[in-house]
N, C-alpha and C. Protein backbone atom coordinates (compact mmCIF):
# COMPACT_ATOMS: atom_id res chain seq x y z
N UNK A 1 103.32 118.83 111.81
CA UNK A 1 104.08 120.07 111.82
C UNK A 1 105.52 119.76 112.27
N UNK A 2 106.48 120.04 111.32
CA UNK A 2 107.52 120.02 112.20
C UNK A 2 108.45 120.75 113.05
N UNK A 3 109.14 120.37 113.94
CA UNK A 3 110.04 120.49 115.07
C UNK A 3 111.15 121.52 114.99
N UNK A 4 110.97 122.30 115.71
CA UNK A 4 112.31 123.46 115.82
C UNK A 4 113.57 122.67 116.06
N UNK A 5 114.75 123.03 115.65
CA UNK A 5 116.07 122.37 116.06
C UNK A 5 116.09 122.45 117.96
N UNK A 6 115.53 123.72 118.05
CA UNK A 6 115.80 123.74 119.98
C UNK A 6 114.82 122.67 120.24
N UNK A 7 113.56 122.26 119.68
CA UNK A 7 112.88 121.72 120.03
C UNK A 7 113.10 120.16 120.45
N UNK A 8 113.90 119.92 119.01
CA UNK A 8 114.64 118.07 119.43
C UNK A 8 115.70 117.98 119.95
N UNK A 9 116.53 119.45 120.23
CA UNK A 9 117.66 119.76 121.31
C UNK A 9 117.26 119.58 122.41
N UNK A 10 116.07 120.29 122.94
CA UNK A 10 115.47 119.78 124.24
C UNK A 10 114.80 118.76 124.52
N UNK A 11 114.21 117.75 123.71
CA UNK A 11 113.94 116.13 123.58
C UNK A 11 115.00 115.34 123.81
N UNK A 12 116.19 115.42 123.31
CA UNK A 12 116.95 114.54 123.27
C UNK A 12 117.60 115.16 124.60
N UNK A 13 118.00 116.25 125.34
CA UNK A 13 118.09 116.50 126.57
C UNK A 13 117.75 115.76 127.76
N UNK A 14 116.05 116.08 127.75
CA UNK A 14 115.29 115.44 128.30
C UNK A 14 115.39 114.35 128.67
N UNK A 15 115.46 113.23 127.49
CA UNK A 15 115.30 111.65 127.59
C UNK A 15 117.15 111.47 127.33
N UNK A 16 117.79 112.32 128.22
CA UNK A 16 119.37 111.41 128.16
C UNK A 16 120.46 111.02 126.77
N UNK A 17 119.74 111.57 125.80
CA UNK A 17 120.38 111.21 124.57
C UNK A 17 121.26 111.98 123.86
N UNK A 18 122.30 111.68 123.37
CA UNK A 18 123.39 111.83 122.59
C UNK A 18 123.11 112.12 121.07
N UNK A 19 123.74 113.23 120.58
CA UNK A 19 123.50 113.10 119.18
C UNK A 19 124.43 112.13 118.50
N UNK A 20 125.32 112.16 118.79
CA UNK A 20 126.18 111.33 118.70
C UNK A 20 125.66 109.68 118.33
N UNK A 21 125.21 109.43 119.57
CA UNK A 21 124.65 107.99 120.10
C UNK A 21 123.64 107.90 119.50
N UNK A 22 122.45 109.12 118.44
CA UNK A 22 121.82 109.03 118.36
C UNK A 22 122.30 108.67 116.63
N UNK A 23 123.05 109.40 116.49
CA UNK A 23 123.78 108.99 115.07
C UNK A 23 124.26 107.87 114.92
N UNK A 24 125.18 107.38 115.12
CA UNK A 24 125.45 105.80 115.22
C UNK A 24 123.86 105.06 115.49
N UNK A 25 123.51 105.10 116.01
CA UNK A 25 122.38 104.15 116.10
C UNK A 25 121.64 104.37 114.51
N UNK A 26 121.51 105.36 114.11
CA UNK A 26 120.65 105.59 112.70
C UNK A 26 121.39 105.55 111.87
N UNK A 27 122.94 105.06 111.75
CA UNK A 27 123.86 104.99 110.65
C UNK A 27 124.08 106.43 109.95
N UNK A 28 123.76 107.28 110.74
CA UNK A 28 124.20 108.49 109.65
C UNK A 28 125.90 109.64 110.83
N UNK A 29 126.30 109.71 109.83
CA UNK A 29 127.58 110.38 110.15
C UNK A 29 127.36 111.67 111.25
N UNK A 30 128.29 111.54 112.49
CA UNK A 30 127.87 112.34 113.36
C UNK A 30 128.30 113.52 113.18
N UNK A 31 129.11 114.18 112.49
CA UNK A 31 129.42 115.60 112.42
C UNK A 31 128.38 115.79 111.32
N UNK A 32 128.09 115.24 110.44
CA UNK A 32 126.75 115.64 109.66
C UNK A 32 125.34 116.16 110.57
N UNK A 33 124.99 114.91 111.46
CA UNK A 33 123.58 115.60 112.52
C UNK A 33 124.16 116.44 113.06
N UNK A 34 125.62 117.19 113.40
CA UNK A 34 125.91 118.36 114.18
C UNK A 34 125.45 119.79 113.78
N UNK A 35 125.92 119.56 111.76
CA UNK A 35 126.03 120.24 111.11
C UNK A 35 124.53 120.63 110.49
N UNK A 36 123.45 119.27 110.45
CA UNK A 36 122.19 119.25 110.43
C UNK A 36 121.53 120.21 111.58
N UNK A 37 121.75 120.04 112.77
CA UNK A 37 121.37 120.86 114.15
C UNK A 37 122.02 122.36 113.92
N UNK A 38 122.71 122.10 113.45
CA UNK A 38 123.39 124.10 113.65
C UNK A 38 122.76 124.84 113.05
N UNK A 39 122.27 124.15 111.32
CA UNK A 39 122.15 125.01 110.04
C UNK A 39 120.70 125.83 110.13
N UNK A 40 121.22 127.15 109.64
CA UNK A 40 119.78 127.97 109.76
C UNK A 40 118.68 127.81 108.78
N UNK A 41 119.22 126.45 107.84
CA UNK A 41 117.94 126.22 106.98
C UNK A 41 117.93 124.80 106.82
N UNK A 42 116.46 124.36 106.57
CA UNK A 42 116.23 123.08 106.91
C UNK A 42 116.87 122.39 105.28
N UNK A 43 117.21 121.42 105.46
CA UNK A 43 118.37 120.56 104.09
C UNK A 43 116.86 120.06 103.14
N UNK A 44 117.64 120.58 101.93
CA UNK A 44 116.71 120.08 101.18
C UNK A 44 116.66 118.65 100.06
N UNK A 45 118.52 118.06 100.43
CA UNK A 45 118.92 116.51 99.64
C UNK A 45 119.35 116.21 100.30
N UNK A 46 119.53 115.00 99.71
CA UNK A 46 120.80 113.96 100.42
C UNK A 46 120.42 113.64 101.26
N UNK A 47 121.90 112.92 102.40
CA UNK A 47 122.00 112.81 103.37
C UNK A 47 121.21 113.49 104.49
N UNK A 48 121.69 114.66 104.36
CA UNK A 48 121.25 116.12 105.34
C UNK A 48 119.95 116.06 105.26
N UNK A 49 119.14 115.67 104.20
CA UNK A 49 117.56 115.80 104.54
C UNK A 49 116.92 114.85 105.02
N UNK A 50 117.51 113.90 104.46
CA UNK A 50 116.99 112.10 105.84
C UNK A 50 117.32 112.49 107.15
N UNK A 51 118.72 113.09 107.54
CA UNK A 51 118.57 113.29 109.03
C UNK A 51 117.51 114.27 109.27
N UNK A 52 117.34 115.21 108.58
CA UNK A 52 116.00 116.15 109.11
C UNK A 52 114.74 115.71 109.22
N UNK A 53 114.42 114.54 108.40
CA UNK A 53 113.30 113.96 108.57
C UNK A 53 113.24 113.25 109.87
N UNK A 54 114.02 112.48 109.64
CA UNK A 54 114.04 111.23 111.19
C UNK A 54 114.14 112.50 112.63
N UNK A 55 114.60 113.41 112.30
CA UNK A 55 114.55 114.03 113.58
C UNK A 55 113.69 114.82 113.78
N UNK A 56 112.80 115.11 112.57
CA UNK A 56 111.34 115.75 112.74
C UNK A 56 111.58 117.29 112.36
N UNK A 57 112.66 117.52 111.88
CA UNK A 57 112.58 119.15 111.71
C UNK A 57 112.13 119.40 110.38
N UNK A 58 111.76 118.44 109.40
CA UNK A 58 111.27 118.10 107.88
C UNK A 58 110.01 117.45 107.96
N UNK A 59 109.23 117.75 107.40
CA UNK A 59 107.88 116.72 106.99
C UNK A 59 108.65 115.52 105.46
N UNK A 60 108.44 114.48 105.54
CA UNK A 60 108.40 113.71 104.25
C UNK A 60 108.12 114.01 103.23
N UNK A 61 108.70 114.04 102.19
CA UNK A 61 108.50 114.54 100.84
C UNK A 61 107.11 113.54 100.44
N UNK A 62 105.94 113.57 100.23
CA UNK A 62 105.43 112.49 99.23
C UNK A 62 105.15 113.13 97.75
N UNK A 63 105.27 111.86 97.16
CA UNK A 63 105.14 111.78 96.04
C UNK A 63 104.15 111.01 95.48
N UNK A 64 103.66 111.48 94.05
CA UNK A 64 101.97 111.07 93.50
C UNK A 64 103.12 109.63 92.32
């Protein structure tokens, strides 16, 4: 199931972490995960939807 935006707002709280810091470390552009965290709907390409995955607010697309 995935993760409310407050939800990995308050994870990354918790354990000291930066979105920022958390971006650089995953190579993806930090005003993008800002813009990923704000948006009232979860991204459905691109860029914007890999960060939603890695941060758990997306389940993985699979494919047959």
């Amino acid at each position: 199931m995935p993760k409310t935006t407050h939800q990995v707002k308050s994870e990354f709280r918790a354990q000291g972490i930066s979105f920022s810091d958390w971006a650089r470390k995953n190579n993806f552009s930090v005003e993008l995960v800002y813009r990923v965290l704000k948006m009232n709907r979860v991204p459905v390409r691109g860029e914007s939807h890999k960060i939603a995955v890695q941060l758990g607010i997306k389940e993985p697309e699979i494919l047959d």
